[in-house]
C-alpha atoms as a PDB file:
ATOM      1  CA  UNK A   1       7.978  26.563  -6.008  1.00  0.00           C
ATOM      2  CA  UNK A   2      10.774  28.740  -7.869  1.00  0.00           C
ATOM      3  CA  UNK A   3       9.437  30.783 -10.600  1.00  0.00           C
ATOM      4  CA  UNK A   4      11.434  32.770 -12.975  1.00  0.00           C
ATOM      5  CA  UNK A   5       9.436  35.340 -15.091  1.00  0.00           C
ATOM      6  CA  UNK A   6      10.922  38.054 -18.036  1.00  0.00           C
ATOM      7  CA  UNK A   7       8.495  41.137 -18.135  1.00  0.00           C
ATOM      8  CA  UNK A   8       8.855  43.051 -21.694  1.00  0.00           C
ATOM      9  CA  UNK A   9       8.101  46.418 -21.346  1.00  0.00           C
ATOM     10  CA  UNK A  10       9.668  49.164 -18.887  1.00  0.00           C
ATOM     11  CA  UNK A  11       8.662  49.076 -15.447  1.00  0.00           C
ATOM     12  CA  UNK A  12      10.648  50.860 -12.847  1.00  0.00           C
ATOM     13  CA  UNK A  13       8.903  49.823 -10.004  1.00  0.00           C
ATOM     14  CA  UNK A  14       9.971  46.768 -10.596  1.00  0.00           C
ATOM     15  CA  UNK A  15      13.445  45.976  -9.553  1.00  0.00           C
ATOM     16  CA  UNK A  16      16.151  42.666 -10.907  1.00  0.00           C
ATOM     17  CA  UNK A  17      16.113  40.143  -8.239  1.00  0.00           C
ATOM     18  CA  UNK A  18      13.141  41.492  -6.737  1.00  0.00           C
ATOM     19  CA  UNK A  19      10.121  38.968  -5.319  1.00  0.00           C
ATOM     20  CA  UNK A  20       7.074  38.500  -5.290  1.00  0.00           C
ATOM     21  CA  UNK A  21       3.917  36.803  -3.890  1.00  0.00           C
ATOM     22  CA  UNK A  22       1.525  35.077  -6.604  1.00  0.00           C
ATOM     23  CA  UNK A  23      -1.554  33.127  -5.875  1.00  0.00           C
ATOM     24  CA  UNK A  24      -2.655  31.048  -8.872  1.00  0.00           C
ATOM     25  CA  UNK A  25      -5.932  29.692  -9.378  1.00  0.00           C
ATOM     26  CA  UNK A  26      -6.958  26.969 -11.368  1.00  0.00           C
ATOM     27  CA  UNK A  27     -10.309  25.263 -12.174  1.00  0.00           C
ATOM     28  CA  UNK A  28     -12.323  24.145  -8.991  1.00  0.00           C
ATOM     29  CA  UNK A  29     -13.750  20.694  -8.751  1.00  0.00           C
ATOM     30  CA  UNK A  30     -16.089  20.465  -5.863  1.00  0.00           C
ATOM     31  CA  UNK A  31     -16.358  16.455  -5.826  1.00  0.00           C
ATOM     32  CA  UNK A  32     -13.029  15.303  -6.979  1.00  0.00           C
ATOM     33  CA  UNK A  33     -12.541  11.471  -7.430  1.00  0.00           C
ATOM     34  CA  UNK A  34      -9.939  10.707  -4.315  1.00  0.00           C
ATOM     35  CA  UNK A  35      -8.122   7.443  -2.956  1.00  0.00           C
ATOM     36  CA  UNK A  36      -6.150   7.087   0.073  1.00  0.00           C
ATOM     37  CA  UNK A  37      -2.592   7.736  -0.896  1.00  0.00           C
ATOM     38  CA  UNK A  38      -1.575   3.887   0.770  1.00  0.00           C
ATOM     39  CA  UNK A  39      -3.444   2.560  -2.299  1.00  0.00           C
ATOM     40  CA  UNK A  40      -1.465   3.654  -4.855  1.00  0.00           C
ATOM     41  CA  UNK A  41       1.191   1.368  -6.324  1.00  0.00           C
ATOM     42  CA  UNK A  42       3.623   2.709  -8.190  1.00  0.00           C
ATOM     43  CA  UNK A  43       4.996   1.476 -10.908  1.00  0.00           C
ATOM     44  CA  UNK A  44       8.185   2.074 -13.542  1.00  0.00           C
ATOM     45  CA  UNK A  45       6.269   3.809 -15.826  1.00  0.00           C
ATOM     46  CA  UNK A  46       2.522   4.565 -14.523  1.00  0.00           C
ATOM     47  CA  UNK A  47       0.711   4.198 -11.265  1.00  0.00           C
ATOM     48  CA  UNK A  48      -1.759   1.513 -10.117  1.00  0.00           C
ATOM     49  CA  UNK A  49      -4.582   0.788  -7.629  1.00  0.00           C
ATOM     50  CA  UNK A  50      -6.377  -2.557  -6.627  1.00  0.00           C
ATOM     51  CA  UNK A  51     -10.153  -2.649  -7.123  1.00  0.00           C
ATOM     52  CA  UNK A  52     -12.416  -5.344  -5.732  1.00  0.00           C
ATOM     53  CA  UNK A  53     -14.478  -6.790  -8.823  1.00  0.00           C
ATOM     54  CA  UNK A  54     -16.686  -9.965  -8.144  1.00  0.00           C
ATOM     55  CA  UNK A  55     -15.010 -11.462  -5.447  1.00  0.00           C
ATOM     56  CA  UNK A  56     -11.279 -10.938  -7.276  1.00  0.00           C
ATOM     57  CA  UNK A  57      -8.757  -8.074  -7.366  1.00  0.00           C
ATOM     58  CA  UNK A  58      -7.962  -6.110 -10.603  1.00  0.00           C
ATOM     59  CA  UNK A  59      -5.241  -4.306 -10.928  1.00  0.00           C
ATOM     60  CA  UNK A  60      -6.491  -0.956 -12.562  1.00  0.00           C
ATOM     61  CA  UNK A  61      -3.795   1.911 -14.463  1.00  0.00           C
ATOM     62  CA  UNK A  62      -4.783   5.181 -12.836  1.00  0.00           C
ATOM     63  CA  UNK A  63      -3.954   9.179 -13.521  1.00  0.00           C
ATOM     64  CA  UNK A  64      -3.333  10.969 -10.394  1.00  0.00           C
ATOM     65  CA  UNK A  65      -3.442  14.465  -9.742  1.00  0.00           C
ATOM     66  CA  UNK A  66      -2.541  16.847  -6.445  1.00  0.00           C
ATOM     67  CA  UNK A  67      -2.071  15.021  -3.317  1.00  0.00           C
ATOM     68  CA  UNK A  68      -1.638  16.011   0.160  1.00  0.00           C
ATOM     69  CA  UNK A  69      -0.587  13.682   2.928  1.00  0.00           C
ATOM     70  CA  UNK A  70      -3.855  11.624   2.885  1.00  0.00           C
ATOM     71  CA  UNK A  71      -5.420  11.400  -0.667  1.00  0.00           C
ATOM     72  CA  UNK A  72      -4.358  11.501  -3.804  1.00  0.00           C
ATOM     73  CA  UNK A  73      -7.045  12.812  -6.941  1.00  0.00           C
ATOM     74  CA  UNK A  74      -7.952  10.211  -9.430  1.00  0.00           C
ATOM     75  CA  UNK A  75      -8.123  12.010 -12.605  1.00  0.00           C
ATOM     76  CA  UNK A  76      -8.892   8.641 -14.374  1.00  0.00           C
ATOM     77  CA  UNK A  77      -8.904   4.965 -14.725  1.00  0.00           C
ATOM     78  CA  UNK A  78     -11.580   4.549 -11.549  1.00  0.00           C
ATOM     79  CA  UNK A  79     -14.985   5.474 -11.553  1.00  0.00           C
ATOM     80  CA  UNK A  80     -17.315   6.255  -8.727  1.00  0.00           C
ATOM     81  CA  UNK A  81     -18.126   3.442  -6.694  1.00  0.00           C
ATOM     82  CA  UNK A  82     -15.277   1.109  -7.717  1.00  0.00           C
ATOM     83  CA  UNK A  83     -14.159  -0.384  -3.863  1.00  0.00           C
ATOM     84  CA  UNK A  84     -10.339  -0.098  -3.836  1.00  0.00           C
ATOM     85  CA  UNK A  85      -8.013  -1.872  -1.651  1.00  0.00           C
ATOM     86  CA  UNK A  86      -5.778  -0.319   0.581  1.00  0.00           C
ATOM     87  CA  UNK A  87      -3.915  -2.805   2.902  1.00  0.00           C
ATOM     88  CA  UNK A  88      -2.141  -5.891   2.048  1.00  0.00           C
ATOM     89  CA  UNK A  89      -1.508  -4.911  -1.254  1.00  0.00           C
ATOM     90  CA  UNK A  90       1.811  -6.594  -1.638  1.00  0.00           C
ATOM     91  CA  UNK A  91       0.160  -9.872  -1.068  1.00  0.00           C
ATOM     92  CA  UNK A  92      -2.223  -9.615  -3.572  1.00  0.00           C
ATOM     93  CA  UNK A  93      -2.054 -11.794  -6.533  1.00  0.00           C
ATOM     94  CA  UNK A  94      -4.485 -10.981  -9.798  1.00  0.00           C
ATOM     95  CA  UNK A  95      -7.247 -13.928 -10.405  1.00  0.00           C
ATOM     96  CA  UNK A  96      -6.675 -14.638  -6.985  1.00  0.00           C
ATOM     97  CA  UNK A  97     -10.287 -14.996  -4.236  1.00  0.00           C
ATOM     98  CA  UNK A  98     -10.399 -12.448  -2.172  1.00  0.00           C
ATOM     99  CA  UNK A  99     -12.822 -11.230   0.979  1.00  0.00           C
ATOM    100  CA  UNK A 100     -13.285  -7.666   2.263  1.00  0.00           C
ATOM    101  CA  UNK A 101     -13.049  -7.968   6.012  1.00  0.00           C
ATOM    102  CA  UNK A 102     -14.062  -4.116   6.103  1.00  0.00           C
ATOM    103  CA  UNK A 103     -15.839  -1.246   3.440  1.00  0.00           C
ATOM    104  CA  UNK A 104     -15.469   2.685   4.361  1.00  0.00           C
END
């Protein structure tokens, strides 16, 4: 991450062009809502995920937040509970009948 900063005031320890290390902290959430990054469908203009509702997929608008190489935060459009899909996605139809071979 580049960061470019202007400091007003007169500092001469610090010197044009110099760097720096920053750490920045932001609000902790100790049981964040993840899904498996394979899950996610993106889309043209917003991001989807399959969820398993009464025997059918629905195809479900989601928020995401940070990500690493195996989840990716929900920050909403799922709740907690809500069984997602996360293989053959591309052959999923909506209203079609679906089984769950497995549930993690």
């Amino acid at each position: 991450l580049k960061v470019r900063a202007v400091v007003a005031g007169n500092y001469p320890e610090l010197v044009a062009g110099g760097f720096a290390n920053v750490e920045l902290q932001f609000g902790k959430n100790d049981q964040p809502l993840v899904a498996p990054t394979q899950a996610i469908i993106p889309q043209a203009r917003d991001k989807k995920v399959i969820i398993y509702r009464d025997g059918k997929p629905e195809f479900v608008t989601v928020s995401t937040g940070i990500r690493d190489s195996s989840y990716v935060q929900i920050l909403d459009g799922l709740k907690l509970g809500d069984t997602i899909l996360t293989t053959a996605l591309l052959a999923v139809r909506p209203e079609s009948k679906i089984s769950l071979t497995k549930v993690n």
